[in-house]
Protein backbone atom coordinates (compact mmCIF):
# COMPACT_ATOMS: atom_id res chain seq x y z
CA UNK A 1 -41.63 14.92 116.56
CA UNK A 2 -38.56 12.79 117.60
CA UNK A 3 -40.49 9.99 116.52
CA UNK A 4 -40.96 12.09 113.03
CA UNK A 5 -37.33 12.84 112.83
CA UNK A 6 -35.28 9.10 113.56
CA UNK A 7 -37.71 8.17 110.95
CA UNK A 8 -36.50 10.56 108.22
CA UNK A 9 -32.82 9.63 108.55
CA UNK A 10 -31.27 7.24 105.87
CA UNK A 11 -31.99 3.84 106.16
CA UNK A 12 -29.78 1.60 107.48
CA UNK A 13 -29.05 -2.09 106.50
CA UNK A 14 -29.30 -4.42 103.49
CA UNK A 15 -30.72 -2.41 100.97
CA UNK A 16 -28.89 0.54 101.84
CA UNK A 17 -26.17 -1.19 101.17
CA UNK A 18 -26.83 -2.62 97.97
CA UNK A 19 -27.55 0.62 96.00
CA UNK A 20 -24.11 1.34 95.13
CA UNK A 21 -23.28 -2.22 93.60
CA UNK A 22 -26.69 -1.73 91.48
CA UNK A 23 -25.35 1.31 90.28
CA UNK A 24 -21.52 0.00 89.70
CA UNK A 25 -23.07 -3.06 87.85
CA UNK A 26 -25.03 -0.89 85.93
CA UNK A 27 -21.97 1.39 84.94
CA UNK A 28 -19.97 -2.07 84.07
CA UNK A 29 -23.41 -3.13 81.53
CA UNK A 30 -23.16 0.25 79.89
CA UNK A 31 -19.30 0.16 79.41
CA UNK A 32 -19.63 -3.72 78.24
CA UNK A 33 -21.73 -2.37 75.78
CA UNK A 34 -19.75 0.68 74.32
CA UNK A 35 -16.70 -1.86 74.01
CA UNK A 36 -19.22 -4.32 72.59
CA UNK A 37 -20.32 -1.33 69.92
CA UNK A 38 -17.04 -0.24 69.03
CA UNK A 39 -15.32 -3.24 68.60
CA UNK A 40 -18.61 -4.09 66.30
CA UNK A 41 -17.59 -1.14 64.51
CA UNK A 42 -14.11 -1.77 64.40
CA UNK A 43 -14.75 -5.37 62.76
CA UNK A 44 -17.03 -3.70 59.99
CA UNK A 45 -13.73 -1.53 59.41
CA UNK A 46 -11.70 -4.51 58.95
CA UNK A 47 -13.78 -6.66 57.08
CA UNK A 48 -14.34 -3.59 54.66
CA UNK A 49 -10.93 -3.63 53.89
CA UNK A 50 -10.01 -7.36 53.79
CA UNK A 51 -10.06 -9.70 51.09
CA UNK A 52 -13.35 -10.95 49.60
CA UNK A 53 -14.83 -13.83 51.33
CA UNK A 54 -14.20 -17.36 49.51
CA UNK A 55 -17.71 -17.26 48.39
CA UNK A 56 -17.81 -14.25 46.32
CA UNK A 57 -14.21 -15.69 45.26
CA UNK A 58 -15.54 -18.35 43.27
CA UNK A 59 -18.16 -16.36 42.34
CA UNK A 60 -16.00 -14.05 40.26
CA UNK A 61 -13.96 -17.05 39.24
CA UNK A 62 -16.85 -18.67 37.65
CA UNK A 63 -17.93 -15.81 35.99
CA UNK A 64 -14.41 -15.26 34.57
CA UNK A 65 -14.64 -18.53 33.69
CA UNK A 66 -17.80 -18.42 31.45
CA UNK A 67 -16.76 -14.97 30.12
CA UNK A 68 -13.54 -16.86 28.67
CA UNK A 69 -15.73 -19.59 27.57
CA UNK A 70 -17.85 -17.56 26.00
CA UNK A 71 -14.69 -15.59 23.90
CA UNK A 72 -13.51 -19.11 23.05
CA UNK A 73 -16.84 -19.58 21.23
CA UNK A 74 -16.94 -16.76 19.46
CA UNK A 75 -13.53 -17.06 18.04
CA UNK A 76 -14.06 -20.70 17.19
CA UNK A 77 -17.19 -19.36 15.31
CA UNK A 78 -15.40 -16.37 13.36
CA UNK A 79 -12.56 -18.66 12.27
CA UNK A 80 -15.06 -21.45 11.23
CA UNK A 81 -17.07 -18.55 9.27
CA UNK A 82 -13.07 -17.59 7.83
CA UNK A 83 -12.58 -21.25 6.77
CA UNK A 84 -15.53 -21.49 5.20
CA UNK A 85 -15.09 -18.30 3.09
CA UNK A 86 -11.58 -19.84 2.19
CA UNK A 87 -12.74 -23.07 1.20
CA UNK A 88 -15.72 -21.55 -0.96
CA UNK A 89 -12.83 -19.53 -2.77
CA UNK A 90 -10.35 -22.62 -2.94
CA UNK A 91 -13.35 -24.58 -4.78
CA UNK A 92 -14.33 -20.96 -7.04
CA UNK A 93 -10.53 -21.41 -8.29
CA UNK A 94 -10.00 -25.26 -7.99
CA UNK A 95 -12.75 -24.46 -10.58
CA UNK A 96 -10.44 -22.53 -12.73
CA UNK A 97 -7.83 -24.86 -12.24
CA UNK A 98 -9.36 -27.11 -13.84
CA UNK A 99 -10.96 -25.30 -16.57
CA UNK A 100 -6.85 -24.33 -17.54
CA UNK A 101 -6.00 -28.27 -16.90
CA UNK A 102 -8.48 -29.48 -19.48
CA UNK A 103 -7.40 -26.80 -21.92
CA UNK A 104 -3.91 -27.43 -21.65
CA UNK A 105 -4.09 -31.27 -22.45
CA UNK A 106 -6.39 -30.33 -25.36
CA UNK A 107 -4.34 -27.81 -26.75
CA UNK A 108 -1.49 -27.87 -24.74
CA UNK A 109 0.74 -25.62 -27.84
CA UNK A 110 -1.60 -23.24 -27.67
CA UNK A 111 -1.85 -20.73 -24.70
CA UNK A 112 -5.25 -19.13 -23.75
CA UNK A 113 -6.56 -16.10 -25.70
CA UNK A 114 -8.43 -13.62 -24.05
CA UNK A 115 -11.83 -13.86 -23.66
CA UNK A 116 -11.86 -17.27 -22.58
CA UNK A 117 -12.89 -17.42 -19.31
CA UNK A 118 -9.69 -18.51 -17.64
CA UNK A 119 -8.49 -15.86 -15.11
CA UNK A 120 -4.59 -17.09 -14.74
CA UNK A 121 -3.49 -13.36 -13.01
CA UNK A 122 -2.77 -15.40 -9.90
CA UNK A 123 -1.56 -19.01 -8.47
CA UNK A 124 -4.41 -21.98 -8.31
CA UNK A 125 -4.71 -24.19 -5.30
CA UNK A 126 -3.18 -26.85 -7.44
CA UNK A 127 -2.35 -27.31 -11.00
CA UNK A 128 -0.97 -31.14 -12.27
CA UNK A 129 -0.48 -32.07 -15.26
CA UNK A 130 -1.69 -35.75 -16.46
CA UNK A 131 1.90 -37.23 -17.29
CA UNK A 132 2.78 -40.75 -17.19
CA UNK A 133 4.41 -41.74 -14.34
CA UNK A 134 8.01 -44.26 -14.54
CA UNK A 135 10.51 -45.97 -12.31
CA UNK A 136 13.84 -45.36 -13.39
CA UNK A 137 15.65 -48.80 -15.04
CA UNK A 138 19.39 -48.59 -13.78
CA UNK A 139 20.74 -46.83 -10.67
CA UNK A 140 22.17 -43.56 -12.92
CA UNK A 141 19.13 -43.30 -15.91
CA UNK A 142 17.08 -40.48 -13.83
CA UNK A 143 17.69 -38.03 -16.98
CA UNK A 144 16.49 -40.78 -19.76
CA UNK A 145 13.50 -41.87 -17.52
CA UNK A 146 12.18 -38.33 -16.97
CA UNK A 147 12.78 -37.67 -20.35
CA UNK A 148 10.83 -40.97 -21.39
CA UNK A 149 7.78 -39.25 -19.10
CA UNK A 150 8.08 -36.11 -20.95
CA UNK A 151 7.57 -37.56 -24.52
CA UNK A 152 4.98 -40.40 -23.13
CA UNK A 153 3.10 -36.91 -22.05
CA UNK A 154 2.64 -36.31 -25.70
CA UNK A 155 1.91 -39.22 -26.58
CA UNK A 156 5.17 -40.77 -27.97
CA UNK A 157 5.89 -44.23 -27.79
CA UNK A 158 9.02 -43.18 -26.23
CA UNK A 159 11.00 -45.74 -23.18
CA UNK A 160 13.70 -44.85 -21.13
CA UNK A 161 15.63 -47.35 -23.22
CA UNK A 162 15.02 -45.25 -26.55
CA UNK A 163 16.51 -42.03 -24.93
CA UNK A 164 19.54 -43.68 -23.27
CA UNK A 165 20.64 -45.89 -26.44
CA UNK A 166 20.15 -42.03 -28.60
CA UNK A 167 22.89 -40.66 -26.02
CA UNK A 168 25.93 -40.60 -26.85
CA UNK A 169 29.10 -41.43 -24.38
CA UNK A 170 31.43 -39.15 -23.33
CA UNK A 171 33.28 -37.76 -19.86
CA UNK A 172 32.04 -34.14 -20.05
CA UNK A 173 28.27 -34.25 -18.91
CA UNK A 174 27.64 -31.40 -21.51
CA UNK A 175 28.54 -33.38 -24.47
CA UNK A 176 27.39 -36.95 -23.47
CA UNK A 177 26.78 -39.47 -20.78
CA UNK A 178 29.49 -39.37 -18.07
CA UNK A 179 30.54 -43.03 -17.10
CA UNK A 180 28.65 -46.34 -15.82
CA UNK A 181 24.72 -46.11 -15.95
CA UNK A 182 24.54 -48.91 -13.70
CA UNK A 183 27.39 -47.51 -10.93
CA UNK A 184 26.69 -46.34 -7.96
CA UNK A 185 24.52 -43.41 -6.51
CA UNK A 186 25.97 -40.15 -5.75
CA UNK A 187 29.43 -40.82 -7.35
CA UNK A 188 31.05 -38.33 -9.50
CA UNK A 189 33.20 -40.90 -12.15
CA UNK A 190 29.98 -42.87 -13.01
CA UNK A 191 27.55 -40.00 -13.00
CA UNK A 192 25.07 -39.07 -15.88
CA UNK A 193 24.27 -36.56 -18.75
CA UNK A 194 23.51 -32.95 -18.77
CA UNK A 195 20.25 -30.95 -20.73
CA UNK A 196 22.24 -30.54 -23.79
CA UNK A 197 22.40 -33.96 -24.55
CA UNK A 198 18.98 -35.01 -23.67
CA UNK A 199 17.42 -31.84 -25.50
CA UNK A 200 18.99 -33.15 -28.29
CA UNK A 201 17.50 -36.73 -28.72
CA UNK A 202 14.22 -34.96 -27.64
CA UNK A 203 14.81 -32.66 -30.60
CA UNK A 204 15.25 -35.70 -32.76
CA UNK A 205 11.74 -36.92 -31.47
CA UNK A 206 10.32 -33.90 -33.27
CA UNK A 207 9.54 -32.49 -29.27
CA UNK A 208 9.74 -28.76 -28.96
CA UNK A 209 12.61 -27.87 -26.89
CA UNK A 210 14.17 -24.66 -24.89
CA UNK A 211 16.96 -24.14 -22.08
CA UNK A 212 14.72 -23.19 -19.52
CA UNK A 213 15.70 -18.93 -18.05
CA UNK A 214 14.48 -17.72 -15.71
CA UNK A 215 12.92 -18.16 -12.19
CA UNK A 216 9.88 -20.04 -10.49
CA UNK A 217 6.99 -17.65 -12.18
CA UNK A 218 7.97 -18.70 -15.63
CA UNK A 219 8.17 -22.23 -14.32
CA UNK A 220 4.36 -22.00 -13.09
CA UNK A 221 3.79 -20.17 -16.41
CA UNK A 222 5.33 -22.97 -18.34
CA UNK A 223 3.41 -25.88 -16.58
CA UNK A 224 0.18 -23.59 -16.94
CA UNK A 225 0.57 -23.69 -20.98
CA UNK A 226 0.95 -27.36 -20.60
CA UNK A 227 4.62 -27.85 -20.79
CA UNK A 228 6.17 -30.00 -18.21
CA UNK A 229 10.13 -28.92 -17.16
CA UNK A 230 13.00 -31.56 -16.91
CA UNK A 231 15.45 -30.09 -13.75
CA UNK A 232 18.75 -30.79 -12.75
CA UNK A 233 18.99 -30.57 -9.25
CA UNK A 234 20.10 -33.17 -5.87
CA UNK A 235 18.20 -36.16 -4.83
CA UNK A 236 15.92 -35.25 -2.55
CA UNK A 237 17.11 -31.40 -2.62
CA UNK A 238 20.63 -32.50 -0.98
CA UNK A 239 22.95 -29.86 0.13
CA UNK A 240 25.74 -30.63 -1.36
CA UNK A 241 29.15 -28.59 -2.72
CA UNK A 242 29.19 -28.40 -6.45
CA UNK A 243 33.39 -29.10 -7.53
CA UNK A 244 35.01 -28.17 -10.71
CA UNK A 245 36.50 -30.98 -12.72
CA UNK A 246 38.95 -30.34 -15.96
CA UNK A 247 37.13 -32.52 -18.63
CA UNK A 248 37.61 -32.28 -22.33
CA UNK A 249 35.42 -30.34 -24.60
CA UNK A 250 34.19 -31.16 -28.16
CA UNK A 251 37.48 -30.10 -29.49
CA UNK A 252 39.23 -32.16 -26.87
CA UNK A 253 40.39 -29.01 -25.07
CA UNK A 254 40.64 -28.97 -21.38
CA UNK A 255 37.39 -26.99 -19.89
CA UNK A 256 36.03 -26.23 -16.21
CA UNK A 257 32.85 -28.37 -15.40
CA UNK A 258 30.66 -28.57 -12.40
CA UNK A 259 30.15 -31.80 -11.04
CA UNK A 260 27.65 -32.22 -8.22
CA UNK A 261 27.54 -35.66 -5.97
CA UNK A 262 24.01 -36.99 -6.01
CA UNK A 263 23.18 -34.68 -9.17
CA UNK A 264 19.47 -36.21 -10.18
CA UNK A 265 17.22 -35.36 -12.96
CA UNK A 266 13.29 -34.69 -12.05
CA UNK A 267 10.60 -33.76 -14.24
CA UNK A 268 8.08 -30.84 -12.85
CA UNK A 269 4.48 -30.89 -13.28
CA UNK A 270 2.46 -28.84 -11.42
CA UNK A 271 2.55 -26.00 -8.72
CA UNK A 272 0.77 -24.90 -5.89
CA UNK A 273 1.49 -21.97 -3.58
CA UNK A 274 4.07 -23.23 -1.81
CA UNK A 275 5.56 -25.12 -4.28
CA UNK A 276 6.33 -27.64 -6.95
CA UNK A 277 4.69 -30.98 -7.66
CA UNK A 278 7.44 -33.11 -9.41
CA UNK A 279 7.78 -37.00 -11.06
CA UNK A 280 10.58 -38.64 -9.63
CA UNK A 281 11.83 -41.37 -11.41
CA UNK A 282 14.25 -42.84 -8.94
CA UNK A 283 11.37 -44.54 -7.44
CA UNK A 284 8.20 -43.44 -9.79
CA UNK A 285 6.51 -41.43 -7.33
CA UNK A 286 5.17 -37.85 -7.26
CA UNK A 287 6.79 -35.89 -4.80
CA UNK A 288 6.29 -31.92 -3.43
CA UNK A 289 9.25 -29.43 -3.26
CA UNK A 290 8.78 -26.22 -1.25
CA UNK A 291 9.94 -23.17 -3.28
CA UNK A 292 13.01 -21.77 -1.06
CA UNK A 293 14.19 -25.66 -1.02
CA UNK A 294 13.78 -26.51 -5.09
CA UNK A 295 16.00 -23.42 -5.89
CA UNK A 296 19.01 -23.82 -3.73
CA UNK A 297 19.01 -27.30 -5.20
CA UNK A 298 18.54 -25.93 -8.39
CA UNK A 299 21.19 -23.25 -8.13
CA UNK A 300 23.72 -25.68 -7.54
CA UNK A 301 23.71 -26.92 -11.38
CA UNK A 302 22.97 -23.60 -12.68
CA UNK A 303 19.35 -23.96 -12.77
CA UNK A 304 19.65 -26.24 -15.91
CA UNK A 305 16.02 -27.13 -17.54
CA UNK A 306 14.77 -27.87 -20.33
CA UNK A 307 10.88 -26.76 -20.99
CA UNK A 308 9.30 -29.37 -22.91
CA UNK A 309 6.38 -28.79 -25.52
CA UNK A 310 4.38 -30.49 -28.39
CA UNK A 311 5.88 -32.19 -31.43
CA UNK A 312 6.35 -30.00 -34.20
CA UNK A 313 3.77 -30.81 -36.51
C-alpha cells in the first residue's frame, strides 16, 4: 500500500518540469497569431483606403487615354462630314456664280428677269468680273488708268493716255487735275483729279455714268449687273487725316475742299463675303479689301464712286 501510494504522487524531474514552458510557448504561438491576424486585418483596412496601386494607375490612364482618342476621332469625322457639306454648297453656288458671270458679260445692261434661273437673294463665294488689267503710266495717273480699265471692259479702245489728255487742269480736284502727274506719291500740291472730272470724259466716251450712293450691298449689286465701280479711297487703305484746303471754284470763288495724302483711285470688280476684289493700277495687280477696312478708307473722301455701265447705244 505504501508502495501504491509514493507511486501516485506527482512526478518529479525533467518532464515535470517542462510542462509549464510547453504550455507558456503554446500561449506565446496563440498570441503571435492573434497579433499576426489583426495586424492582417489592419493592413486590409489600410490598403482599402489608400491610393490605387500603380498598376491599376496606368490602367485607368490608358483607358482615359483611348477614350480621348476615340472623341478626337469622332470630332475629326463630324467636321470632315461639315466640310464636305460646305464645299458641296460652295460648288452648288460657285455654280450660280457663274451662271450670273456669263450673263453679265453677255448682257451686262441688262439685269436678270425673273424666271431665269439665277437665285442672287444672297452673296456667291466669289463673283469677278473679266476686266482688263493695267499698270498705271506716271506716279499720280491711278484715276486715268482705272478709268482706261473701265472702258477697255467694254470694249473701248480707250488708254490711260486718252483719259488724262481729255482732263482738264486745274487746282480744285473737283473741277480738274490738281498739279504734277509725274510728282511724287502721297503729296497734297501735286495730287490728282476727283469723279467729276473723270465721269465726265467717260461721259464723252458714250459710257453710262452715275455718282455712286450708297453702301457695300449696292456695290455687290452693281458688280452683279456687270458694272465695275471706280473708288476714291488711300493706297493700300491708309489711315490717314483728310485736311481742308481753300481752293477756287468754277467761278473762282474761294471753297472748302478735302484733300487726303496718299488719296488713290481703284477700280472694284468683284465681291466675296468678306470683301472686295479690286484692280489696282499702281502696280496692275488684283488685290482683296476686307469690308470694315474698304469703308473707313472710303469714308475719308466721302465715299466718292462712280458706277460704270455700257455705252449708250
Amino acid at each position: 500500500m505504501a508502495d501504491r501510494m509514493l507511486d501516485a504522487s506527482p512526478p518529479t524531474g525533467p518532464e515535470s518540469s517542462s510542462q509549464p514552458l510547453v504550455m507558456w510557448g503554446l500561449a506565446l504561438v496563440g498570441l503571435a497569431a492573434i497579433g499576426v491576424s489583426i495586424w492582417f486585418v489592419h493592413m486590409q483596412s489600410r490598403l482599402a483606403d489608400s491610393p490605387p496601386s500603380l498598376v491599376p494607375a496606368l490602367a485607368v490612364h490608358v483607358r482615359a487615354t483611348r477614350d480621348a482618342q476615340a472623341a478626337e476621332i469622332e470630332a475629326y469625322q463630324a467636321a470632315n462630314d461639315a466640310l464636305r457639306s460646305e464645299v458641296v454648297a460652295l460648288r452648288s453656288e460657285l455654280e450660280v456664280v457663274q451662271l450670273e458671270l456669263d450673263r453679265s458679260r453677255a448682257s451686262p445692261e441688262r439685269p436678270a428677269s425673273e424666271g431665269e434661273g439665277v437665285v442672287l437673294d444672297r452673296a456667291p463665294l466669289a463673283l469677278i468680273l473679266d476686266v482688263p488689267l493695267l499698270a498705271q503710266e506716271h506716279s499720280l495717273s491711278c484715276e486715268s488708268s482705272a478709268a482706261a480699265m473701265a472702258a477697255q471692259y467694254y470694249d473701248l479702245d480707250v488708254r490711260e493716255s486718252d483719259i488724262l489728255e481729255a482732263l482738264p487742269l486745274h487746282e480744285n480736284p473737283h473741277l480738274g487735275f490738281r498739279g504734277n502727274v509725274d510728282g511724287l506719291d502721297g503729296g497734297l500740291i501735286d495730287y490728282g483729279v476727283y469723279a467729276a472730272p473723270v465721269g465726265r470724259v467717260l461721259s464723252d466716251l458714250g459710257l453710262q455714268v452715275e455718282s455712286f450712293q450708297g453702301g457695300v450691298d449696292e456695290i455687290k449689286a452693281h458688280i452683279r449687273d456687270g458694272r465695275p465701280v471706280l473708288a476714291w479711297i488711300t493706297y493700300d487703305l491708309q489711315v490717314q487725316v483728310p485736311q481742308q484746303w481753300w481752293l477756287a471754284d468754277a467761278s473762282g470763288q474761294r471753297q472748302a475742299v478735302t484733300l487726303v495724302p496718299y488719296e488713290h483711285t481703284i477700280l472694284i470688280v468683284g465681291y466675296n463675303r468678306e470683301g472686295l476684289w479690286v484692280h489696282d493700277p499702281l502696280d496692275g495687280t488684283r488685290g482683296f479689301y476686307p469690308e470694315g477696312e474698304f469703308w473707313r478708307a472710303f469714308g475719308y473722301l466721302g465715299y466718292m464712286a462712280l458706277v460704270i455701265g455700257p455705252p449708250v447705244h
